[in-house]
PDB file of N, CA and C in Angstrom:
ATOM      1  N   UNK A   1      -4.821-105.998 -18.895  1.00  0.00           N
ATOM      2  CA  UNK A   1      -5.932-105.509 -18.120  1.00  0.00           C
ATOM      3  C   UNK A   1      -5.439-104.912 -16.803  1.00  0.00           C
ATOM      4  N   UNK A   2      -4.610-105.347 -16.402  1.00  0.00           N
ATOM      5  CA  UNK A   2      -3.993-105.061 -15.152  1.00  0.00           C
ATOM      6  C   UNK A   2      -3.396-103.726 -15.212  1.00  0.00           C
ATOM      7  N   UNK A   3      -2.567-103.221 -15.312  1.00  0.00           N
ATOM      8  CA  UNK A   3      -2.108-102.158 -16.558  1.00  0.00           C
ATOM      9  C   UNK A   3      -2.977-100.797 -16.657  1.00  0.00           C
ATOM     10  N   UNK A   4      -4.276-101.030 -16.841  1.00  0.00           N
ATOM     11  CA  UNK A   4      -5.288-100.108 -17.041  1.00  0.00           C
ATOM     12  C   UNK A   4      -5.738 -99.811 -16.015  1.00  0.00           C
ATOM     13  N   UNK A   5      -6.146-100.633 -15.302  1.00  0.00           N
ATOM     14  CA  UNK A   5      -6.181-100.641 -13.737  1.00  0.00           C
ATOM     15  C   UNK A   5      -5.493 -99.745 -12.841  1.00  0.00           C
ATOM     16  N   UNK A   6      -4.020-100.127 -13.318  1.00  0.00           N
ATOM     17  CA  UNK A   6      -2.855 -99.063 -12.357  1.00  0.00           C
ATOM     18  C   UNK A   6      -3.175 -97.608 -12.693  1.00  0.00           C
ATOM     19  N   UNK A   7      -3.403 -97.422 -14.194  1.00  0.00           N
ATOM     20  CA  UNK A   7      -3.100 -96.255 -14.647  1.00  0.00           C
ATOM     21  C   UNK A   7      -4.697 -95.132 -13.788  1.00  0.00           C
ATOM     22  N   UNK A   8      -5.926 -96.253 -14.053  1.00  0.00           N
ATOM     23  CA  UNK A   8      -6.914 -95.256 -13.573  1.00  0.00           C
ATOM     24  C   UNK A   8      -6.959 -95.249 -11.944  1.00  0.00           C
ATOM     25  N   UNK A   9      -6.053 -96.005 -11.309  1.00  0.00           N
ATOM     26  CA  UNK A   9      -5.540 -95.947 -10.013  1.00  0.00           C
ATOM     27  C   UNK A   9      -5.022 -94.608 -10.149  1.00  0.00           C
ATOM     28  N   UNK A  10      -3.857 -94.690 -10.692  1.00  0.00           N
ATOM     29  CA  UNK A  10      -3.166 -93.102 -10.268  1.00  0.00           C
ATOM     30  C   UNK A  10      -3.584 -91.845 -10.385  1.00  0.00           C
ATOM     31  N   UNK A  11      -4.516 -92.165 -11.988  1.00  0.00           N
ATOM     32  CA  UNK A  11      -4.927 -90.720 -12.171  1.00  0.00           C
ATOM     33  C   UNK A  11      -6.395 -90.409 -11.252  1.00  0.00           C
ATOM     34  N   UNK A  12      -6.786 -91.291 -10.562  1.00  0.00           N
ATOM     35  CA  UNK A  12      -7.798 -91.005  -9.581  1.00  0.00           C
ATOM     36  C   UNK A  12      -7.110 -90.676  -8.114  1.00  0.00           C
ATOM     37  N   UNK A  13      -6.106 -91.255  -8.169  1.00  0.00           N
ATOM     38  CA  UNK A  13      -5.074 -90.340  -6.939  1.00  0.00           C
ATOM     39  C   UNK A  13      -4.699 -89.365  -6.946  1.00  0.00           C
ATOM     40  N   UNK A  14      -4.199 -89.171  -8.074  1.00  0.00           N
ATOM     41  CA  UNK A  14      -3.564 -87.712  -8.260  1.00  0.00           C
ATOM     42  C   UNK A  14      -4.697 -86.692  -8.658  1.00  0.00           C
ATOM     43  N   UNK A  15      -5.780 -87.300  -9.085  1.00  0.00           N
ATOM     44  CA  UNK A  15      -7.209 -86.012  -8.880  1.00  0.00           C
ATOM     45  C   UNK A  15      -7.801 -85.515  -8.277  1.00  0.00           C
ATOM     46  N   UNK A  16      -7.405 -87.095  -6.730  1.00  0.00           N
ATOM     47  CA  UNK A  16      -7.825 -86.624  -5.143  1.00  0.00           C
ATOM     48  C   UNK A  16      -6.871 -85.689  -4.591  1.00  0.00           C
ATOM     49  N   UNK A  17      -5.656 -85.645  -4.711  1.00  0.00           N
ATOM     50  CA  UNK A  17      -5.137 -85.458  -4.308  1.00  0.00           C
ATOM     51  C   UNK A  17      -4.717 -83.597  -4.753  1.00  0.00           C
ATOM     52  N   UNK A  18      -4.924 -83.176  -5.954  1.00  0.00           N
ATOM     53  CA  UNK A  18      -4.717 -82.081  -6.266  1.00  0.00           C
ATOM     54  C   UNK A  18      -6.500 -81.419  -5.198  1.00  0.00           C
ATOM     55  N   UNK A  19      -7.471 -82.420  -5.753  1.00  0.00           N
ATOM     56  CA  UNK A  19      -8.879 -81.524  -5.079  1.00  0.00           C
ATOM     57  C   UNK A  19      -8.698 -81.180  -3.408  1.00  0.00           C
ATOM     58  N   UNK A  20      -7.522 -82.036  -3.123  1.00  0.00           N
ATOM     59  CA  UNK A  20      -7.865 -81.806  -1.743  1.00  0.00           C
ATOM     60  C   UNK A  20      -6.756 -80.567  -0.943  1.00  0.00           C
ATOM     61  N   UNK A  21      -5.597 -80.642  -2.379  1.00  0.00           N
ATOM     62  CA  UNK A  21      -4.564 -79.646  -2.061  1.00  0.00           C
ATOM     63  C   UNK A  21      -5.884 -78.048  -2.156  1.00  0.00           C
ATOM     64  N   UNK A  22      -6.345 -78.220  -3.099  1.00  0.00           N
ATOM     65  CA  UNK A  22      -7.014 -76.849  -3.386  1.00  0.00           C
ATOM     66  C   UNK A  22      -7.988 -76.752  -2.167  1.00  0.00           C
ATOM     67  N   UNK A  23      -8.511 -77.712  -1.628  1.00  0.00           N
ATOM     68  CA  UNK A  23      -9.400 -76.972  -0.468  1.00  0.00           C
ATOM     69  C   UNK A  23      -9.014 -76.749   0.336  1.00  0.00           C
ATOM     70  N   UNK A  24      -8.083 -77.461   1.082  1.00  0.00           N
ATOM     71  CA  UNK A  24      -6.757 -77.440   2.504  1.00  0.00           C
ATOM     72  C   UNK A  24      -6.056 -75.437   2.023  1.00  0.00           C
ATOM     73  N   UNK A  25      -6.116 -75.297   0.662  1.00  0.00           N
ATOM     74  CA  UNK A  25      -5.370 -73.713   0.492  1.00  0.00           C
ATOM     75  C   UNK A  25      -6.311 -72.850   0.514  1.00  0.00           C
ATOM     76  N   UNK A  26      -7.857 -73.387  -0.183  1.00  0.00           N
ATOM     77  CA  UNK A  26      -8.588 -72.272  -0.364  1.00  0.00           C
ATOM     78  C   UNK A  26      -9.248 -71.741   1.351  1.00  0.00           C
ATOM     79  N   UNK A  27      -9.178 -73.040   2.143  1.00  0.00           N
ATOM     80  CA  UNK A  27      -9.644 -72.961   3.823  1.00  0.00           C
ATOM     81  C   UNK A  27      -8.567 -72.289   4.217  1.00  0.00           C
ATOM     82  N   UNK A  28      -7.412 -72.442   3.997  1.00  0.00           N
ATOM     83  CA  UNK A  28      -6.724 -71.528   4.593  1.00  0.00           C
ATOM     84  C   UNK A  28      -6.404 -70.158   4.516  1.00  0.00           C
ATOM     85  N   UNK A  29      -7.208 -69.659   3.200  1.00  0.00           N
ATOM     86  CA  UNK A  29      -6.546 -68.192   2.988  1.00  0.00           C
ATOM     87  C   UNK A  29      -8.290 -67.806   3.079  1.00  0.00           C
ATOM     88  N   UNK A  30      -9.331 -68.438   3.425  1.00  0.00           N
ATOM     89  CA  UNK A  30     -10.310 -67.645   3.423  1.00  0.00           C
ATOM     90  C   UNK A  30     -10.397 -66.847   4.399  1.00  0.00           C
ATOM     91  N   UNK A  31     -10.023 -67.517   5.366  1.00  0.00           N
ATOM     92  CA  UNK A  31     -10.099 -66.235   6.840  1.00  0.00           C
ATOM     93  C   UNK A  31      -9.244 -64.522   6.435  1.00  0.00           C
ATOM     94  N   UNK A  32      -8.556 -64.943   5.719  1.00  0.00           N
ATOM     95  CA  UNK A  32      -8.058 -63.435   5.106  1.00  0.00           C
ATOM     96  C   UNK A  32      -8.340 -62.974   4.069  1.00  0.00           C
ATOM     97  N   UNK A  33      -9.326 -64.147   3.458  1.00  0.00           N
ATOM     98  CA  UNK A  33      -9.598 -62.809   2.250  1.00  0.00           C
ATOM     99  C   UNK A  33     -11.107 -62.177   3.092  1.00  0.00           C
ATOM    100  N   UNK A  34     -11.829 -62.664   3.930  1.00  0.00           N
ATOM    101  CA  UNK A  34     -12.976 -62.257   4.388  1.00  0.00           C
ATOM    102  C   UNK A  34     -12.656 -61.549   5.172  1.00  0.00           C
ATOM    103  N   UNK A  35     -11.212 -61.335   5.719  1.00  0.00           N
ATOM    104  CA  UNK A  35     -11.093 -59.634   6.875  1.00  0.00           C
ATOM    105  C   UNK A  35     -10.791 -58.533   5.682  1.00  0.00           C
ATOM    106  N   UNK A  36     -10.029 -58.730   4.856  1.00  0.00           N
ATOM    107  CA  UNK A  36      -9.785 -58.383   3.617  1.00  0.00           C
ATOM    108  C   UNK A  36     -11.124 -57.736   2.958  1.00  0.00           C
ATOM    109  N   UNK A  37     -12.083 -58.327   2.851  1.00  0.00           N
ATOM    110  CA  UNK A  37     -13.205 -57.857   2.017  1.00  0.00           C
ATOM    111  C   UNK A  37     -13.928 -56.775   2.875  1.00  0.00           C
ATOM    112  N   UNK A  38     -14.047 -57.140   4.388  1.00  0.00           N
ATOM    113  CA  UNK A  38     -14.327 -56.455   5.580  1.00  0.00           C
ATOM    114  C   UNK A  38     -13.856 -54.727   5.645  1.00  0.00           C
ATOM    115  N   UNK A  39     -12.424 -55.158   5.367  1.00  0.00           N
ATOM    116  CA  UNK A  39     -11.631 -53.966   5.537  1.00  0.00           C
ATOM    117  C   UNK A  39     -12.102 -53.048   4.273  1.00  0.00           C
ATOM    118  N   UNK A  40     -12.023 -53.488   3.074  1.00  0.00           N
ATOM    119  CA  UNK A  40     -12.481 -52.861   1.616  1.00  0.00           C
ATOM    120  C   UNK A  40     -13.862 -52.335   2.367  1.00  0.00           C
ATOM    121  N   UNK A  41     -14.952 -52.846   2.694  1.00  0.00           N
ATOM    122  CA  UNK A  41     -15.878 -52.685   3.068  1.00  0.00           C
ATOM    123  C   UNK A  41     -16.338 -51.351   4.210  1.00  0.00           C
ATOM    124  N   UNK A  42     -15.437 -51.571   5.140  1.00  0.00           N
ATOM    125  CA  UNK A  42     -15.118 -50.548   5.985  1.00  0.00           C
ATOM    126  C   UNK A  42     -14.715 -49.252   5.766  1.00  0.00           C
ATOM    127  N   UNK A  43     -14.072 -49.203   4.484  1.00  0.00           N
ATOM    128  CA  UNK A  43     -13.311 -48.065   3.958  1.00  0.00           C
ATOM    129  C   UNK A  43     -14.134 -47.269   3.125  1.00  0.00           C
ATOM    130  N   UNK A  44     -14.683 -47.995   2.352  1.00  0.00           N
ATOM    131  CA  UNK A  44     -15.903 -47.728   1.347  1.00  0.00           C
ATOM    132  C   UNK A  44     -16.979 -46.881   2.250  1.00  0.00           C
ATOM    133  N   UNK A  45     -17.750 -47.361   3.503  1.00  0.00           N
ATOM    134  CA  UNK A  45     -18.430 -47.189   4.244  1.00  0.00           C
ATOM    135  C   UNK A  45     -17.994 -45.663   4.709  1.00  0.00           C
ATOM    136  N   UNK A  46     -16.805 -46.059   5.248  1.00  0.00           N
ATOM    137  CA  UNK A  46     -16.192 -44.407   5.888  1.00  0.00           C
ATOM    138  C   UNK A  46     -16.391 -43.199   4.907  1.00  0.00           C
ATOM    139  N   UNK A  47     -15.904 -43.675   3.365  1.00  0.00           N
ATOM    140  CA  UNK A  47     -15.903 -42.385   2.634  1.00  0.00           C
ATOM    141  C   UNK A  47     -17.017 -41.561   2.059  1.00  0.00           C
ATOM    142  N   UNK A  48     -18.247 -42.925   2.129  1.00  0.00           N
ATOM    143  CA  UNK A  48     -19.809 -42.102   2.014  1.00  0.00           C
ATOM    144  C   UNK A  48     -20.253 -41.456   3.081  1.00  0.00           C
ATOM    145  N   UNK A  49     -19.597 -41.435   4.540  1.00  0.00           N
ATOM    146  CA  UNK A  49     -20.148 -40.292   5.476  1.00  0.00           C
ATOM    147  C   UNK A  49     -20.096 -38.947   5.008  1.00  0.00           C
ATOM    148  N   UNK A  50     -20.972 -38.242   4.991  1.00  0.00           N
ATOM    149  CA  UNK A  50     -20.885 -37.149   5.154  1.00  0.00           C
ATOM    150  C   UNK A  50     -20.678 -36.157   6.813  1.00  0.00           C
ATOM    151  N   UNK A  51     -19.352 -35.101   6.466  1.00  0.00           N
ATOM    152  CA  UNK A  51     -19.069 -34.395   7.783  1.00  0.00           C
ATOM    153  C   UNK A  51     -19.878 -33.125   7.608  1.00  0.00           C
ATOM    154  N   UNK A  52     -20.666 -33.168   8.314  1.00  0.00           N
ATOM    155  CA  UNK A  52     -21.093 -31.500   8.201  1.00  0.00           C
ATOM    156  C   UNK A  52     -20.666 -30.697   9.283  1.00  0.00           C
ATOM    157  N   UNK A  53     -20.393 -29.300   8.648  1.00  0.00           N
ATOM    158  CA  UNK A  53     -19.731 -28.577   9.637  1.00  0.00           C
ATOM    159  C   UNK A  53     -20.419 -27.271   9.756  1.00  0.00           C
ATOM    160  N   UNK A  54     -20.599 -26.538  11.334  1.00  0.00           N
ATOM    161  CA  UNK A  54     -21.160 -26.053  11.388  1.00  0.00           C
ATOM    162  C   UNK A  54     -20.948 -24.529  10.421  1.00  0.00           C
ATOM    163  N   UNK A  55     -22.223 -23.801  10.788  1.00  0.00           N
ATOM    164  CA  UNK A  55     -22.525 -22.280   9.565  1.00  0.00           C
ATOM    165  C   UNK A  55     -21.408 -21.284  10.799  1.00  0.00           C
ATOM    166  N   UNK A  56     -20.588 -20.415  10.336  1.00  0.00           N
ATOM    167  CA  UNK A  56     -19.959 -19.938  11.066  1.00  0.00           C
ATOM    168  C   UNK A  56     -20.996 -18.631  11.228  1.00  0.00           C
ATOM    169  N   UNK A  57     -20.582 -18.420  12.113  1.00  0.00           N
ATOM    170  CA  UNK A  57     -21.298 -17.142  13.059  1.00  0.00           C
ATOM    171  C   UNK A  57     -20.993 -15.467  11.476  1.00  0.00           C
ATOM    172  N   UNK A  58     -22.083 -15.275  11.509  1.00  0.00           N
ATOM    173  CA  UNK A  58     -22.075 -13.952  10.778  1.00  0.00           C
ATOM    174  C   UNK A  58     -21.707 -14.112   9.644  1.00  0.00           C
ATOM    175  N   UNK A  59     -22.164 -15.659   9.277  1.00  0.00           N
ATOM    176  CA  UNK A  59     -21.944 -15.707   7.449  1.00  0.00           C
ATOM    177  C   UNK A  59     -23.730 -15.465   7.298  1.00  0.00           C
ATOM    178  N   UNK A  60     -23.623 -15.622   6.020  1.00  0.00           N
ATOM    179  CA  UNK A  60     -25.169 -14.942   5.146  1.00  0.00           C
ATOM    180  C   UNK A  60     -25.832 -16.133   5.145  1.00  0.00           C
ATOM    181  N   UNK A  61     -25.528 -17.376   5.458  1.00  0.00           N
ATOM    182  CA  UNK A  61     -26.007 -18.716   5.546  1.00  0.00           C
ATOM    183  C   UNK A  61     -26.528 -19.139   7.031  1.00  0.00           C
ATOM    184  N   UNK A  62     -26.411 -18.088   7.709  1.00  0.00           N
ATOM    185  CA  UNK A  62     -26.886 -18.215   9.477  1.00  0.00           C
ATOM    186  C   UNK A  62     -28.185 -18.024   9.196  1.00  0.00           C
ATOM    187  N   UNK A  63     -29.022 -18.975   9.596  1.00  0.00           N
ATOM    188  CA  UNK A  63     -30.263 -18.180   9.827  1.00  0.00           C
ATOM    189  C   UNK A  63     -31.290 -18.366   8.907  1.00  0.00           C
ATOM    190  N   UNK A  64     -30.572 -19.205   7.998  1.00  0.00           N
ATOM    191  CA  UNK A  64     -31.608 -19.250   6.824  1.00  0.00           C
ATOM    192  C   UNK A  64     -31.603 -20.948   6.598  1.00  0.00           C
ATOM    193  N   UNK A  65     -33.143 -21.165   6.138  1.00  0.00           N
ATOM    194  CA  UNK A  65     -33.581 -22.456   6.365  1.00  0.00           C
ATOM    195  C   UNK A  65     -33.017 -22.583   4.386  1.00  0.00           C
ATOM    196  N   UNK A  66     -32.956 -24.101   4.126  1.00  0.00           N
ATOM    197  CA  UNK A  66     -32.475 -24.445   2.888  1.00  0.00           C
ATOM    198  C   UNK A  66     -33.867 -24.727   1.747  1.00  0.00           C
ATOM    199  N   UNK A  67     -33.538 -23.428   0.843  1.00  0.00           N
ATOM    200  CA  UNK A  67     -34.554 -23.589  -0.355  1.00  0.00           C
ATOM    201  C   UNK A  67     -34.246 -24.757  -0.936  1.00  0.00           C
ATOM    202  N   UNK A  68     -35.395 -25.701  -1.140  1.00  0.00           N
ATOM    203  CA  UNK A  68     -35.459 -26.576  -2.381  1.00  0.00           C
ATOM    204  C   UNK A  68     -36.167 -26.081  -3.565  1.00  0.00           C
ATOM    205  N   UNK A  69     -35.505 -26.663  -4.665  1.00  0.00           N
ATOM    206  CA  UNK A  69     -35.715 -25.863  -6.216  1.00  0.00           C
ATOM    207  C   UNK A  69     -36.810 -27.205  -6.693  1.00  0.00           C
ATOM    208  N   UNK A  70     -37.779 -27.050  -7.165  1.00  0.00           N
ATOM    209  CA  UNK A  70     -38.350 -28.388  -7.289  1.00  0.00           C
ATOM    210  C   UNK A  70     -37.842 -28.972  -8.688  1.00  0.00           C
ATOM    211  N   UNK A  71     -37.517 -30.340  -8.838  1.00  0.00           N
ATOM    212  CA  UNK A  71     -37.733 -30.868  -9.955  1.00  0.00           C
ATOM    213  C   UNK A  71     -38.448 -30.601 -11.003  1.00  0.00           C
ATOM    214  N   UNK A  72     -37.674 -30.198 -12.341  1.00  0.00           N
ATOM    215  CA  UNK A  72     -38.321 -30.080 -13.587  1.00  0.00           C
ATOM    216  C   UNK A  72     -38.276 -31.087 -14.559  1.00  0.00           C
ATOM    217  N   UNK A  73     -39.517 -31.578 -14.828  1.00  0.00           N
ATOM    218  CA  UNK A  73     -38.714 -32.961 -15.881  1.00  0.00           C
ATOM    219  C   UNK A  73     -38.714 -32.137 -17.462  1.00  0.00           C
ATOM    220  N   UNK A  74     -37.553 -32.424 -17.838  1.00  0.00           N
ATOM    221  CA  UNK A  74     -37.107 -32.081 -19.156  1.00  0.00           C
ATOM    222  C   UNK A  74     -37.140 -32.760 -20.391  1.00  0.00           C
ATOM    223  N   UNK A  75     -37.865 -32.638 -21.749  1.00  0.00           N
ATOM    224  CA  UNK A  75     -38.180 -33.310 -23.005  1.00  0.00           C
ATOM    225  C   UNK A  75     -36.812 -33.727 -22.720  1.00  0.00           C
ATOM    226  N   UNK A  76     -36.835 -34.930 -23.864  1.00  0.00           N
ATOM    227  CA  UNK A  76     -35.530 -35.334 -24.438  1.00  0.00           C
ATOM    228  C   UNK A  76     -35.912 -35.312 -25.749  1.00  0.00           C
TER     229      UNK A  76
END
């Protein structure tokens, strides 16, 4: 009886002991994966700006306001 005892001793140590390795690593690398996700985030953000640039002087596009074509809905 004694015996059985030790054994669910250890393997309840060594179950604490791995759960607590994994949170002590996962706390430590979260601060970088969340600047990390930040940065992805940031980048993403930048490339949906649109730059518009101005109509150069004495093109055929000076001066003229932008036709919209209206929506046609099409059978399928």
């Amino acid at each position: 009886m004694g015996t059985d005892i030790e054994i669910a001793l250890v393997l309840t140590v060594a179950f604490l002991w791995i759960v607590g390795t994994f949170a002590i690593l996962s706390a430590i690398d979260r601060a970088e994966r969340k600047a990390r996700r930040q940065e992805r985030k940031a980048s993403r953000q930048g490339k949906r700006r649109i730059q518009y640039q101005p109509v150069v002087e004495g093109s055929r596009l000076e001066g003229q306001g932008r036709r919209h074509r209206p929506r046609r809905l099409r059978p399928h």
